[in-house]
N, C-alpha and C. Protein backbone atom coordinates (compact mmCIF):
# COMPACT_ATOMS: atom_id res chain seq x y z
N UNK A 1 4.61 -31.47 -4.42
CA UNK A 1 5.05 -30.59 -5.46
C UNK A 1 5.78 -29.39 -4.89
N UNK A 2 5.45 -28.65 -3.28
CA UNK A 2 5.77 -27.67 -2.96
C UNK A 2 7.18 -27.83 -2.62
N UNK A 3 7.91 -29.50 -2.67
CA UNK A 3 8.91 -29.76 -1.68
C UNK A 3 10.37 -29.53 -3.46
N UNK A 4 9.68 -29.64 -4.42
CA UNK A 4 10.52 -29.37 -5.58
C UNK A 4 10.34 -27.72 -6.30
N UNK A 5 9.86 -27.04 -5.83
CA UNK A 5 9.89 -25.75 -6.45
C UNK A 5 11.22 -25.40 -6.54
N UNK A 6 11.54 -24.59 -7.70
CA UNK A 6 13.19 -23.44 -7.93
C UNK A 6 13.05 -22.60 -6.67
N UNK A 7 12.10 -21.88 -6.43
CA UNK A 7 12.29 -20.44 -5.61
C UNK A 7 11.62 -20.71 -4.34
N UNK A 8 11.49 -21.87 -3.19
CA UNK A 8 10.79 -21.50 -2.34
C UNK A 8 10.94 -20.09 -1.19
N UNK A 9 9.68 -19.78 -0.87
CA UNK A 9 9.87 -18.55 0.10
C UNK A 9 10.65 -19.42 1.65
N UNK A 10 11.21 -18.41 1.67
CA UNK A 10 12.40 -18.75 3.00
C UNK A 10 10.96 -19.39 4.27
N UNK A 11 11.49 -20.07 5.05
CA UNK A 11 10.17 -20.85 6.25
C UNK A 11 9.47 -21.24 5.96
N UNK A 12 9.10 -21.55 4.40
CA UNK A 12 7.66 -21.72 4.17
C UNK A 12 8.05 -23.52 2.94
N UNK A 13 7.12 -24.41 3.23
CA UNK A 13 7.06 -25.35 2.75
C UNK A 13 5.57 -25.40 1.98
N UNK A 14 5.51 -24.97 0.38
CA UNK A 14 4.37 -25.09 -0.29
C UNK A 14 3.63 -23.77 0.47
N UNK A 15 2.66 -24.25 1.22
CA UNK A 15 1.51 -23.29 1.93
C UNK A 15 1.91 -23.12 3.53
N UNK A 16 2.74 -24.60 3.89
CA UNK A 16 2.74 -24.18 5.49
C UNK A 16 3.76 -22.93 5.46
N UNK A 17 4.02 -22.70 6.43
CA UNK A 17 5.02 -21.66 7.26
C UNK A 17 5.00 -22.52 8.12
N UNK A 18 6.88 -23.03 8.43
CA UNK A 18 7.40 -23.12 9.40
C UNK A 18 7.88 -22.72 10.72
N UNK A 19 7.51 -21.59 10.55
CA UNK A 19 7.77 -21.03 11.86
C UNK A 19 6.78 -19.51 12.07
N UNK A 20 5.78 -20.01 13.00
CA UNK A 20 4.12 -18.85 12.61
C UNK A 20 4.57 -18.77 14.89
N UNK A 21 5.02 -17.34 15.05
CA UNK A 21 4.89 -17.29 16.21
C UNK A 21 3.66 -16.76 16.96
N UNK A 22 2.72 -17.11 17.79
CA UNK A 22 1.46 -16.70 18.22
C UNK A 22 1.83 -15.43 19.63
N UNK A 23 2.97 -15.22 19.90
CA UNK A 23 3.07 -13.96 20.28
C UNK A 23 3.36 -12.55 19.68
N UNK A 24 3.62 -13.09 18.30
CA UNK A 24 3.68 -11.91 17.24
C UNK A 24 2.41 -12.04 16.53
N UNK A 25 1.71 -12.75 16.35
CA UNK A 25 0.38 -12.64 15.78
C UNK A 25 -0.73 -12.00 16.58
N UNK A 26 -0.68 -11.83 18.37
CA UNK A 26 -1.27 -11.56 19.32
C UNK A 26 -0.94 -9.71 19.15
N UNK A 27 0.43 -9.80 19.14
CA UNK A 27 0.86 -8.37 19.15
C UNK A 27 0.71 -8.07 17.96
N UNK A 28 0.75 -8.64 16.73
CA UNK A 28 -0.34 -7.74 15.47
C UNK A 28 -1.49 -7.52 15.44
N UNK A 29 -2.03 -8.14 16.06
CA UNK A 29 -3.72 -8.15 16.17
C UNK A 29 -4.28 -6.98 17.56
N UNK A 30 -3.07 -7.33 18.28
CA UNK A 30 -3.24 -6.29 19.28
C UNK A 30 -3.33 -4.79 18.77
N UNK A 31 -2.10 -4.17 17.68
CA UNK A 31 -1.94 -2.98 17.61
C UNK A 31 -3.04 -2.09 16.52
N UNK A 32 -3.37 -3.97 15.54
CA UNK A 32 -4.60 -3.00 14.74
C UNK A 32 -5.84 -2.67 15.50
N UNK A 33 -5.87 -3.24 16.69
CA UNK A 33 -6.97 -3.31 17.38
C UNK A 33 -6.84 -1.79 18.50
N UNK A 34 -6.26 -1.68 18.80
CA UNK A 34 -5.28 0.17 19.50
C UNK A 34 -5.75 0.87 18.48
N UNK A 35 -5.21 0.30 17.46
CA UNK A 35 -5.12 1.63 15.86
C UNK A 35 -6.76 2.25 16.10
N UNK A 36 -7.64 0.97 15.90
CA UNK A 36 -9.14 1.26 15.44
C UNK A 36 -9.76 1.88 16.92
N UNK A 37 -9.22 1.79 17.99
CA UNK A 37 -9.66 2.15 19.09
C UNK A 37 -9.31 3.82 19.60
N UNK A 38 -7.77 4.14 18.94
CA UNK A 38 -7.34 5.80 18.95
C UNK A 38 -7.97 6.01 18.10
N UNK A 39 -8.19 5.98 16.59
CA UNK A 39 -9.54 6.80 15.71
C UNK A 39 -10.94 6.62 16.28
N UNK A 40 -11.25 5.47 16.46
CA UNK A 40 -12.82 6.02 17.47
C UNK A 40 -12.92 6.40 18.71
N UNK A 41 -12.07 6.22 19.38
CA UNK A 41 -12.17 6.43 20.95
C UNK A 41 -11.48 7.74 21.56
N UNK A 42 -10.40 7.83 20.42
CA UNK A 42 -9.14 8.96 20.78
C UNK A 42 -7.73 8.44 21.88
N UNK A 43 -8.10 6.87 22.43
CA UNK A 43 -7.27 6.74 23.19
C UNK A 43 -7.49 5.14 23.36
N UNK A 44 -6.37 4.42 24.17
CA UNK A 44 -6.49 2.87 23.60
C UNK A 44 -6.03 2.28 25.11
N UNK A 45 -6.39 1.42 25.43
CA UNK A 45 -5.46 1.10 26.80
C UNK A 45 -4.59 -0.05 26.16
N UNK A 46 -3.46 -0.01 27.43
CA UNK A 46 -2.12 -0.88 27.21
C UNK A 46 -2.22 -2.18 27.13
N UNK A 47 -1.86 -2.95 26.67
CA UNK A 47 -2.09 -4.71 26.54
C UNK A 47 -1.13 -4.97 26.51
N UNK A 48 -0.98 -6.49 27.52
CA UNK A 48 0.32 -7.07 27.29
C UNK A 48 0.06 -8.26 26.86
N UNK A 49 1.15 -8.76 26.19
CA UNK A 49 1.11 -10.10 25.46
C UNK A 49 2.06 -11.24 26.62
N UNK A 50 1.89 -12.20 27.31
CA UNK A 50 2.44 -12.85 27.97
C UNK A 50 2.84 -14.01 27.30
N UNK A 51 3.92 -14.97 27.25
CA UNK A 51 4.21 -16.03 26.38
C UNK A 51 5.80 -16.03 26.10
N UNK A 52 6.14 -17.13 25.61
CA UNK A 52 7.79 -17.43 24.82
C UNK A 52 7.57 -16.96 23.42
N UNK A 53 8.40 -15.94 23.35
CA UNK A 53 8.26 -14.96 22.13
C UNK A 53 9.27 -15.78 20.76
N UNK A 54 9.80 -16.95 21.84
CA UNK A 54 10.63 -18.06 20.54
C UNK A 54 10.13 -18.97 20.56
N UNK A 55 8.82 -19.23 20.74
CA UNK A 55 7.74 -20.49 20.58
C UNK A 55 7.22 -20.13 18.99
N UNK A 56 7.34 -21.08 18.26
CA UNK A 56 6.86 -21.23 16.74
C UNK A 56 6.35 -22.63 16.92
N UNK A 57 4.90 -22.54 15.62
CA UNK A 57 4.77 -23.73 15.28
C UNK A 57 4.54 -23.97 13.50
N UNK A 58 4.13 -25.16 13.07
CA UNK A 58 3.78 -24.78 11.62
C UNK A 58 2.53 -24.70 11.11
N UNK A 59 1.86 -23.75 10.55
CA UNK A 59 0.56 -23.50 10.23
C UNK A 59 0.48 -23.62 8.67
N UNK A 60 -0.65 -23.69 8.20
CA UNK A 60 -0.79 -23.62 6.65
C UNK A 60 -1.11 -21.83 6.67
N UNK A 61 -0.18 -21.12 5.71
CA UNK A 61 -0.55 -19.80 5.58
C UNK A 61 -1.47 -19.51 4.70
N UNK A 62 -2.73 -18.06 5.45
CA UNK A 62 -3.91 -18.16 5.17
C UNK A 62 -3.14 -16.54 4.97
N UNK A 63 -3.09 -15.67 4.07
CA UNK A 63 -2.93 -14.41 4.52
C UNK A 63 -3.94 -13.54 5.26
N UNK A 64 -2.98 -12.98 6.65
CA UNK A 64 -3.88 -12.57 7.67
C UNK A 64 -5.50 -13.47 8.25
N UNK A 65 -5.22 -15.13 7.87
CA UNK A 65 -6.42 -15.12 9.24
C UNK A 65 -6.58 -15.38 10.26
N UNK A 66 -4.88 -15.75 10.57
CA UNK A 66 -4.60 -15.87 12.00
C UNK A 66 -5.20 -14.76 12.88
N UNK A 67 -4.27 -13.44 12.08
CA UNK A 67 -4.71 -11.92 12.31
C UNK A 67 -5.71 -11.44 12.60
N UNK A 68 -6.74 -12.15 11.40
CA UNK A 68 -8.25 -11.80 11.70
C UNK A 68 -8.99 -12.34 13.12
N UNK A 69 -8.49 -13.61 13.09
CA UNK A 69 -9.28 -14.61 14.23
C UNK A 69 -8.90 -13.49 15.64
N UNK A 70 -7.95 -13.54 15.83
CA UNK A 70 -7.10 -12.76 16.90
C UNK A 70 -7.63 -11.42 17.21
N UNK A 71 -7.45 -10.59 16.25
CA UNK A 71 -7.98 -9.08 16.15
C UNK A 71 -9.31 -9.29 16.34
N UNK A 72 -10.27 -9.89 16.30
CA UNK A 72 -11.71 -9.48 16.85
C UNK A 72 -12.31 -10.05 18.47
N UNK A 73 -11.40 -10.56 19.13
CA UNK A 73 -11.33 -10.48 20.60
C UNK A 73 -10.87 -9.63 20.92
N UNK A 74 -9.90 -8.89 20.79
CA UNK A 74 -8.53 -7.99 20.84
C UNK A 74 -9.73 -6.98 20.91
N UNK A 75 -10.42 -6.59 19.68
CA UNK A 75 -11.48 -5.59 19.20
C UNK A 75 -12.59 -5.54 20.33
N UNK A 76 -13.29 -6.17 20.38
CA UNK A 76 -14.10 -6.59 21.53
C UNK A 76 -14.13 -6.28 22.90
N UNK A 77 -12.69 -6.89 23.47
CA UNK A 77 -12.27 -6.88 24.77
C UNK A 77 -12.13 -5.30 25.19
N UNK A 78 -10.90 -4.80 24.02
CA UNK A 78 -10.76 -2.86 24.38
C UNK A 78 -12.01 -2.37 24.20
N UNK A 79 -13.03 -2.70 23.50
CA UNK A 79 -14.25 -1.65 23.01
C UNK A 79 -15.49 -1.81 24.74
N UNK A 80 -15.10 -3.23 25.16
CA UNK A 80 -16.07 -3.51 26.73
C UNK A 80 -15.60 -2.70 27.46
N UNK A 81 -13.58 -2.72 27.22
CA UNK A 81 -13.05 -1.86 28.48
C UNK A 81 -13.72 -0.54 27.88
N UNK A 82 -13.60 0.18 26.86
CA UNK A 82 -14.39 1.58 26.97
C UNK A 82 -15.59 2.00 27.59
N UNK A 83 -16.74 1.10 26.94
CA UNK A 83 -17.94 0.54 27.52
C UNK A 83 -18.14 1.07 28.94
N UNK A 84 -17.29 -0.20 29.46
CA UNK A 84 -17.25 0.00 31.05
C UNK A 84 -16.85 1.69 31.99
N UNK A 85 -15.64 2.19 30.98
CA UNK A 85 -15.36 3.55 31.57
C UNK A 85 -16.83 4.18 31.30
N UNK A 86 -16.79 4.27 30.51
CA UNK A 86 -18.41 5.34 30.04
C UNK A 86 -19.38 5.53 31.31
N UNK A 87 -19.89 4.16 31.21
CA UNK A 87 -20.78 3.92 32.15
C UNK A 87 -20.73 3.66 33.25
């Protein structure tokens, strides 16, 4: 049914998205994860995202749970590195 719609959204077939890049989902998940780390911490360390930044694949779109899945390692990982300075 999704392949006859009037208006489809541009990349997107029904629910998939054709083109879901996991180095931009890494680096969104990365910066909300900075965000929540400068309001509690006051300060965030640098992360890099390594990868082909023109690697896509097709996913069924979930809004933000790529994001979610991603952002709570992201969350985790900076909050040990604090951890570790502390102590």
């Amino acid at each position: 049914m999704a392949l006859h719609q009037q208006n489809p959204a541009p990349g997107f077939v029904g629910l998939i998205s054709a083109g879901v890049s996991p180095v931009e989902v890494a680096q969104n998940a990365i910066e909300d994860a900075r965000s929540a780390c400068m309001r509690t911490y006051g300060s965030a360390p640098e992360v890099h995202v390594y990868g082909d930044p023109n690697f896509t694949f097709a996913y069924i779109f979930l809004p933000n749970l790529i994001e979610s899945i991603s952002f709570i390692p992201s969350l985790l990982s900076i909050g040990l590195h604090f951890c570790h300075i502390r102590n």
